[in-house]
C-alpha atoms as a PDB file:
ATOM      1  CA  UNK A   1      13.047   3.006  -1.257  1.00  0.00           C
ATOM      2  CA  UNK A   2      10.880   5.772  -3.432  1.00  0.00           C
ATOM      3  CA  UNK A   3       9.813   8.954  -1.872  1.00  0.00           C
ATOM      4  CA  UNK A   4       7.005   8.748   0.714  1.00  0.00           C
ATOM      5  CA  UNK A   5       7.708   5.154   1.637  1.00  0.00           C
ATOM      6  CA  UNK A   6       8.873   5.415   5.855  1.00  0.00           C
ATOM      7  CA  UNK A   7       9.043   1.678   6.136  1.00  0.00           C
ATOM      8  CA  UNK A   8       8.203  -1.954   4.534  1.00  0.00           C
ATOM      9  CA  UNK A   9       7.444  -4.707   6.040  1.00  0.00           C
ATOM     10  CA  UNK A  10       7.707  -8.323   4.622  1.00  0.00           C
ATOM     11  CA  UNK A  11       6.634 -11.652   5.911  1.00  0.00           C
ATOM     12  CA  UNK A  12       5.854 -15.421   4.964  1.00  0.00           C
ATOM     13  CA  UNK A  13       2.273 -16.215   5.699  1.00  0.00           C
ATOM     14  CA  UNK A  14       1.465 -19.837   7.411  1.00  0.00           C
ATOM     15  CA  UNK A  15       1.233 -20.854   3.620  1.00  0.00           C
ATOM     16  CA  UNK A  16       4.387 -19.831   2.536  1.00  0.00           C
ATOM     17  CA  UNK A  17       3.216 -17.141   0.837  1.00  0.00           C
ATOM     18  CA  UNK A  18       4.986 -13.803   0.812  1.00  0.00           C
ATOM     19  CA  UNK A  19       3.046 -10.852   2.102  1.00  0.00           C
ATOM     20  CA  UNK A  20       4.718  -7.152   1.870  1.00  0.00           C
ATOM     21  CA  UNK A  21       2.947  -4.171   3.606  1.00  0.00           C
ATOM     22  CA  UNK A  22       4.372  -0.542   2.826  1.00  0.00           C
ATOM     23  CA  UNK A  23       3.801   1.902   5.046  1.00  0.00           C
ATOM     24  CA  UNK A  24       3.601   5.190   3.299  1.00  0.00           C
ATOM     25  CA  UNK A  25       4.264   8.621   4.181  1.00  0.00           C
ATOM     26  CA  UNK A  26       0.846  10.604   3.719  1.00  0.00           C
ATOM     27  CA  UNK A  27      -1.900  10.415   1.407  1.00  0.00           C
ATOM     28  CA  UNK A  28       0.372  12.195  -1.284  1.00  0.00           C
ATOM     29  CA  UNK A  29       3.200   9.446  -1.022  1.00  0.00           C
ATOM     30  CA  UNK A  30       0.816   7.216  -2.310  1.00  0.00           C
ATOM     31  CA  UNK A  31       0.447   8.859  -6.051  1.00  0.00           C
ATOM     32  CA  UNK A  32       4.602   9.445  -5.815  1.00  0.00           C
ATOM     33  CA  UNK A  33       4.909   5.993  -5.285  1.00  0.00           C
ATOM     34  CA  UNK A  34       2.344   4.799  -7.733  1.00  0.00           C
ATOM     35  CA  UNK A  35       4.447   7.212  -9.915  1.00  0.00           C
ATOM     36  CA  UNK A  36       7.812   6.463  -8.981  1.00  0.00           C
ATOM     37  CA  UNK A  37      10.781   4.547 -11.206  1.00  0.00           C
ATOM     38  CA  UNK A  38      10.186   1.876  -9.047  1.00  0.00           C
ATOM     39  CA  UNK A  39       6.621   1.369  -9.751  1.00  0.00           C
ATOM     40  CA  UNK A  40       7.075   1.663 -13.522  1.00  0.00           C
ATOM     41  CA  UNK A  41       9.731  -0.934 -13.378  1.00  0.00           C
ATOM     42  CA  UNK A  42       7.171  -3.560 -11.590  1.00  0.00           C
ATOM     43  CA  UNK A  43       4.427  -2.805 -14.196  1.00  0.00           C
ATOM     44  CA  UNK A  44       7.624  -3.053 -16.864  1.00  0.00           C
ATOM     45  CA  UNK A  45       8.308  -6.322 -15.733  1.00  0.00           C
ATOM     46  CA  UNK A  46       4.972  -8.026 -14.687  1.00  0.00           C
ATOM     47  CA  UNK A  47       4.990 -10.632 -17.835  1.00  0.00           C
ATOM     48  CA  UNK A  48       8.113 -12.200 -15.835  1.00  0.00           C
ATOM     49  CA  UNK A  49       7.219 -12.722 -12.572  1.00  0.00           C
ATOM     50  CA  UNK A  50       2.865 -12.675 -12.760  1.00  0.00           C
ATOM     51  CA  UNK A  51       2.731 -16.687 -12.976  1.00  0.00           C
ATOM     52  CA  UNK A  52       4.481 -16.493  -9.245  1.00  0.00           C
ATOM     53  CA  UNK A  53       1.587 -14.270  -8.426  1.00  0.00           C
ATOM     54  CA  UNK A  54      -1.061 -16.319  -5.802  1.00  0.00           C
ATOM     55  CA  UNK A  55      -2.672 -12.675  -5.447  1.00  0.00           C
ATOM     56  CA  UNK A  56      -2.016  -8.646  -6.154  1.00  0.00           C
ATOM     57  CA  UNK A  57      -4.230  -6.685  -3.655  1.00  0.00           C
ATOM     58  CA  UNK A  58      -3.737  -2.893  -3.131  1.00  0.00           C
ATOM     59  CA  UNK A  59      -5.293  -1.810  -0.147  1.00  0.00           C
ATOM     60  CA  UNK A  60      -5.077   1.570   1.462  1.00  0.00           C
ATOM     61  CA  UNK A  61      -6.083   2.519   5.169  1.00  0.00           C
ATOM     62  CA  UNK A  62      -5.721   6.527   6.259  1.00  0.00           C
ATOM     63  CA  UNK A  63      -6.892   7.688  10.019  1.00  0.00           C
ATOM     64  CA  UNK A  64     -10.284   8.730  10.573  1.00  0.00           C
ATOM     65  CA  UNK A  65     -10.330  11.902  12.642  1.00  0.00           C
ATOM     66  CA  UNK A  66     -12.982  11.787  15.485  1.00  0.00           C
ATOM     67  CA  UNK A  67     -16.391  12.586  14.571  1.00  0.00           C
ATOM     68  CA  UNK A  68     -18.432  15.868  15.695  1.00  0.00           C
ATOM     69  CA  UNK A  69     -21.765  14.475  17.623  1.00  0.00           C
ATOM     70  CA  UNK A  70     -24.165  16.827  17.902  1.00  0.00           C
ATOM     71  CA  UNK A  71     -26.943  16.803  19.788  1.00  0.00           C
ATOM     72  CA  UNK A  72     -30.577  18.138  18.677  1.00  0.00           C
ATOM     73  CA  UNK A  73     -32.437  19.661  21.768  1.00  0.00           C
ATOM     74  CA  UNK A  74     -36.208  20.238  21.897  1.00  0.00           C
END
């Protein structure tokens, strides 16, 4: 696993389909692994292995702290 990765987690979808979720470190992992050998070696080797593609979606989710409410008085 690259640096800043803590865990993946693989699946097969009801349509056999195989969906992979990485669960990353902090928001800085994310440009490490972007970065990483690992990375470079996918986008190296996409030609051989893109017509097994059904879809390619990056999606990334971070915690939103809670709000402030503030309340205007009169």
């Amino acid at each position: 696993m690259c640096r800043g990765v803590v865990a993946v987690r693989a699946a097969l979808t009801p349509c056999g389909e195989v969906l992979a979720v990485y669960v990353l470190r902090d928001g800085e992992a994310v440009g490490q692994a972007l970065q990483s050998a690992e990375a470079a070696y996918a986008r190296g080797t996409l030609e051989q292995w893109a017509d097994r593609l059904a879809e390619l979606r990056f999606e990334i989710y971070a915690p939103v702290p809670p709000l402030r409410v503030f309340a205007s008085i009169n």
